[in-house]
Protein backbone atom coordinates (compact mmCIF):
# COMPACT_ATOMS: atom_id res chain seq x y z
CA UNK A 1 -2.90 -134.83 -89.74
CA UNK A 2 -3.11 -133.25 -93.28
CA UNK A 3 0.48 -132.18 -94.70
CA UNK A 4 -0.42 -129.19 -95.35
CA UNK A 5 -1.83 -128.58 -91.97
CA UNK A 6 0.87 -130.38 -89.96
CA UNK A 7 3.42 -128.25 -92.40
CA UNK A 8 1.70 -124.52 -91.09
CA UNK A 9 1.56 -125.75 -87.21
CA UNK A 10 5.60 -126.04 -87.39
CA UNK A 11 5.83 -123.22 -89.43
CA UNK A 12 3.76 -121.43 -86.36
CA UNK A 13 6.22 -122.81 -84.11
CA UNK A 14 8.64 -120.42 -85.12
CA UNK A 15 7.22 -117.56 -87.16
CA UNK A 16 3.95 -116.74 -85.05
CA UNK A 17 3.50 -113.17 -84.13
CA UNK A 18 0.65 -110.63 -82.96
CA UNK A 19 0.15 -107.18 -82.88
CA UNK A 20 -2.02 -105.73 -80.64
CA UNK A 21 -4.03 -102.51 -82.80
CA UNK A 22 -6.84 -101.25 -80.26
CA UNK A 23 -9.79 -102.43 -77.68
CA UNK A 24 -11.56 -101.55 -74.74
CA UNK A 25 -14.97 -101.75 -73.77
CA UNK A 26 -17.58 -99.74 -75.36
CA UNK A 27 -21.01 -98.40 -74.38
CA UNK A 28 -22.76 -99.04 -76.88
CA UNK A 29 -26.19 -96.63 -77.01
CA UNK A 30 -29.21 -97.21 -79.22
CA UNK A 31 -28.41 -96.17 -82.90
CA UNK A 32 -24.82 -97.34 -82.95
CA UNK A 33 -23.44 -98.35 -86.10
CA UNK A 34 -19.56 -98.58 -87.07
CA UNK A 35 -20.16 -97.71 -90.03
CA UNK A 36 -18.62 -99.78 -93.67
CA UNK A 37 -15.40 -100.91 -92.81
CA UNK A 38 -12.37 -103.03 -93.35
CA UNK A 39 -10.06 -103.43 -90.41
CA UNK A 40 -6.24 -104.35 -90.47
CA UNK A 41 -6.54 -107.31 -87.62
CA UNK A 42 -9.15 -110.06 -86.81
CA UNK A 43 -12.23 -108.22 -84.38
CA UNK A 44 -13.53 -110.05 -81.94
CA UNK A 45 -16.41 -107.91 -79.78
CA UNK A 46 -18.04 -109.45 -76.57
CA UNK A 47 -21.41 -108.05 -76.38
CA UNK A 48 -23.78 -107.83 -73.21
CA UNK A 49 -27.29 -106.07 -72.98
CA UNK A 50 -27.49 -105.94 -76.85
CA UNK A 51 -28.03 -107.78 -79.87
CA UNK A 52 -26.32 -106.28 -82.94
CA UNK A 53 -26.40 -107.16 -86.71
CA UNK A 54 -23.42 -107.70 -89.01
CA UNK A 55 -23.80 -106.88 -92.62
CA UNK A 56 -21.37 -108.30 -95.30
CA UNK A 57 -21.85 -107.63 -99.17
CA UNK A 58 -22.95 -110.77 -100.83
CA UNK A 59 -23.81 -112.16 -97.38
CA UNK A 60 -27.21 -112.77 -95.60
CA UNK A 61 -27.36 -110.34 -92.68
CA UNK A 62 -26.18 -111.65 -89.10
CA UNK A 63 -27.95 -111.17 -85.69
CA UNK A 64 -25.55 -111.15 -82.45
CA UNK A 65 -27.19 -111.90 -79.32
CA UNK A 66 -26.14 -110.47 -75.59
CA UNK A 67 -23.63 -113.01 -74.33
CA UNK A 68 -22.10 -114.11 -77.62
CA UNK A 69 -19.06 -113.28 -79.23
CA UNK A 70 -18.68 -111.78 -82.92
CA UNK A 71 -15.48 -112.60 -84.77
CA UNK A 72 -14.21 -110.38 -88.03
CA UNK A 73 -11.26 -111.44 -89.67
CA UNK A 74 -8.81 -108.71 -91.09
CA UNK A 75 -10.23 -107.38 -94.59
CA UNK A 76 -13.46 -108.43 -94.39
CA UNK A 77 -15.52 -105.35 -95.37
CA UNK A 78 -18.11 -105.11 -93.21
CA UNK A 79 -20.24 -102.95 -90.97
CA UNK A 80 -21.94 -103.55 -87.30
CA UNK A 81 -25.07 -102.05 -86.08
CA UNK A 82 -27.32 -102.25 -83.05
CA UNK A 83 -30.38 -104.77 -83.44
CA UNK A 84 -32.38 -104.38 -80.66
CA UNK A 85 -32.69 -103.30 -77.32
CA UNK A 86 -31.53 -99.95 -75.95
CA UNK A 87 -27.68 -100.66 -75.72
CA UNK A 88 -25.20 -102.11 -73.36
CA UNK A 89 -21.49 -102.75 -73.36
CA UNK A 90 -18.91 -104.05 -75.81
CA UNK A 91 -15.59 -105.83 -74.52
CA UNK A 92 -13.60 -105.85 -77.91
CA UNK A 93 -10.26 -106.15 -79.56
CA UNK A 94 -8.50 -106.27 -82.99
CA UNK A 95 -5.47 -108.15 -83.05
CA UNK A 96 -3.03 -109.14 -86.17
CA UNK A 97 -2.18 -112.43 -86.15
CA UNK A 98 0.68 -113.15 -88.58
CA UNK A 99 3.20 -116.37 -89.82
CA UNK A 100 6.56 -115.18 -90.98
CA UNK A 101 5.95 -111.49 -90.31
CA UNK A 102 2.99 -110.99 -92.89
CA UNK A 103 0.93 -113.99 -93.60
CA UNK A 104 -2.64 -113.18 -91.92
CA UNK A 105 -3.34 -116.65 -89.77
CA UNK A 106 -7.39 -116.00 -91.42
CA UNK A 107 -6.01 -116.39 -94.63
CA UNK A 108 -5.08 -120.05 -94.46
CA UNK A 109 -8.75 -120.69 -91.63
CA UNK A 110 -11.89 -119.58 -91.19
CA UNK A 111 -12.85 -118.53 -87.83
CA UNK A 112 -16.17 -119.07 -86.57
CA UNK A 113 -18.33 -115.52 -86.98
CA UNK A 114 -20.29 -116.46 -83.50
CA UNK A 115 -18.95 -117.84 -80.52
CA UNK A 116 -21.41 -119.14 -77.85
CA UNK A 117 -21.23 -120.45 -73.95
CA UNK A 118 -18.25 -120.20 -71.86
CA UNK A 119 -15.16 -119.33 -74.77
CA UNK A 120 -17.23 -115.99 -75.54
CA UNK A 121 -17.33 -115.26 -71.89
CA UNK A 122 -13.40 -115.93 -71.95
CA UNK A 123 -13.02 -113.87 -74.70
CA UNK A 124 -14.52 -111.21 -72.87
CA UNK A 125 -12.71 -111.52 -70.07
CA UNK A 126 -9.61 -111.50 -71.91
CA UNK A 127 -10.39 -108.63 -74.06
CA UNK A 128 -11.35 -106.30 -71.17
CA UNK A 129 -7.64 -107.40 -69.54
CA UNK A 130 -6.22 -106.82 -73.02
CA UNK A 131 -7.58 -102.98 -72.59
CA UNK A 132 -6.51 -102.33 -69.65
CA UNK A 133 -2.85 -103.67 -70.05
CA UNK A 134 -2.66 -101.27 -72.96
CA UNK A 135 -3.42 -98.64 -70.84
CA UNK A 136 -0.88 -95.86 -70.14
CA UNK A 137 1.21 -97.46 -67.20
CA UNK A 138 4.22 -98.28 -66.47
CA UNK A 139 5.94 -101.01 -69.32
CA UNK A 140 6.94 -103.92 -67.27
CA UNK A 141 8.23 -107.34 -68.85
CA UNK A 142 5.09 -108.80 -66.72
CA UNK A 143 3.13 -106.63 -68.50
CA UNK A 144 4.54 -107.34 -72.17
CA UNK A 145 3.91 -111.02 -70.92
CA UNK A 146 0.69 -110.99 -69.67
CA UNK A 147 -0.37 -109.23 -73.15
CA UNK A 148 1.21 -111.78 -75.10
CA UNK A 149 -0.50 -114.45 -72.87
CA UNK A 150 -3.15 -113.41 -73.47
CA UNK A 151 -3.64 -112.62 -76.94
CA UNK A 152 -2.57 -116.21 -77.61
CA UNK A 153 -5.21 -117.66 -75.63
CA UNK A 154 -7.38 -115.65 -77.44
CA UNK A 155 -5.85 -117.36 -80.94
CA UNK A 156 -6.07 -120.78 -79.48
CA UNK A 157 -9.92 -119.93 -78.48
CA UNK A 158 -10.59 -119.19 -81.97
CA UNK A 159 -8.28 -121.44 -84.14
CA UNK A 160 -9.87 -124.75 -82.03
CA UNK A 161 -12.61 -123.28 -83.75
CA UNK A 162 -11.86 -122.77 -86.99
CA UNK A 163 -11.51 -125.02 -90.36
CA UNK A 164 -8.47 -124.54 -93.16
CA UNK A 165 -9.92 -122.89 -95.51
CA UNK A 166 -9.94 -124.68 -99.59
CA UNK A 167 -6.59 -125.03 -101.28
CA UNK A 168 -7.97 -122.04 -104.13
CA UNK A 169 -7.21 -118.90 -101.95
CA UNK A 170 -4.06 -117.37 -102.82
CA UNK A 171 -2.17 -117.04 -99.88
CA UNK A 172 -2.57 -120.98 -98.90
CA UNK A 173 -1.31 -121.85 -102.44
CA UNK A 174 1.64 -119.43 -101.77
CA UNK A 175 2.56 -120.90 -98.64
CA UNK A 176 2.56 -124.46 -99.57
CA UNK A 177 4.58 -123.97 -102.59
CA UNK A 178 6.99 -121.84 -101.04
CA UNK A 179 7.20 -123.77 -97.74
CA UNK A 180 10.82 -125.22 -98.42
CA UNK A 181 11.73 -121.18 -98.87
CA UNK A 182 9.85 -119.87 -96.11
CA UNK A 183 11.05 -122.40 -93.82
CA UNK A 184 15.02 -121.84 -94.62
CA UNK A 185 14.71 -117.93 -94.59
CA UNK A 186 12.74 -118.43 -91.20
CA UNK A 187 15.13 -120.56 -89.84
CA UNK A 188 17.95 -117.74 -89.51
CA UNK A 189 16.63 -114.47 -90.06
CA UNK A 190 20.26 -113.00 -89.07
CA UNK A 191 22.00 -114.63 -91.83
CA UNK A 192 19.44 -114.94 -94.85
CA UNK A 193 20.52 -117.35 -97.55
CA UNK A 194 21.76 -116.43 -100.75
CA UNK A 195 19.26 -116.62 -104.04
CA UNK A 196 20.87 -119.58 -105.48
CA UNK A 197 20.37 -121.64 -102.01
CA UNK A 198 17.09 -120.89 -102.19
CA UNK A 199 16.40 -121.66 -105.90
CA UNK A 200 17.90 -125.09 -104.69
């Protein structure tokens, strides 16, 4: 396994968190668009009876057939309108995934944009429970479980899909060169270490 890689998969271990922003499933009706956007967490929409189009800047346009799943990551702008067809139903989420508290997990990999066959009828599946354990109800720790269950399943769906993305972005330089740093101040948040342990 590359360093590099084998170096963020501990680093996961310990330091991997989610939060949950919004989802639910959506009818969408003929004209939909969502208008240019860029969202704070990765999107990942489920779509049945509809194809709709993604459009990127700098980026060919997209189509998104009924059945397949479309995956944004967080600050990509974008925008999503209806193709074809006279609607149908969305089963969507956007989620944060995060390493040490603020690292965005589609910094350091690309996730696929379509997902095909069975995983984007998981992810469905899973973002339509997602919805409705956000609900108003009653907060149980089976709940808060079940969420978390999840939204990780979700992650593993999507990162046995992805690729590390080239050493020249930003935040995978930052993370490899700081890795010694990250790792001690992760290692006991309670008690962080002083500047000159860290310069060591």
């Amino acid at each position: 396994m590359d360093s590099k890689l084998h170096w963020i998969s501990r680093l996961a271990e310990g330091t991997l968190a989610l939060e949950y922003q919004c989802g639910g499933v959506t009818r969408v009706e003929c004209g939909h668009t969502t208008g240019w956007r860029t969202l704070p967490g990765t999107l990942t929409a489920f779509t049945t009876g509809y194809e709709s189009l993604l459009l990127r800047p700098g980026r060919p346009d997209l189509e998104i057939g009924s059945g397949e799943v479309l995956c944004v990551p967080q600050g990509q702008h974008h925008r999503i309108d209806l193709a074809r067809r006279s609607g149908g139903f969305s089963r969507w989420s956007h989620i944060a995934f995060r390493l040490l508290g603020g690292i965005d997990v589609f910094s350091l990999f690309e996730p696929p944009t379509v997902i095909t066959g069975q995983p984007a009828r998981r992810i469905g599946k899973i973002n339509e429970e997602l919805a409705g354990l956000h609900a108003p109800g009653e907060a149980t720790l089976q709940r808060v479980a079940r969420r978390q269950s999840l939204a990780m399943e979700l992650l593993a769906i999507l990162a046995e899909r992805s690729t590390m993305r080239g050493d020249h972005l930003p935040a995978g330089e930052a993370v490899q060169r700081l890795g010694g740093v990250l790792e001690l101040i992760s290692g006991d948040l309670a008690h962080p270490p002083d500047i000159n342990r860290m310069a060591r």
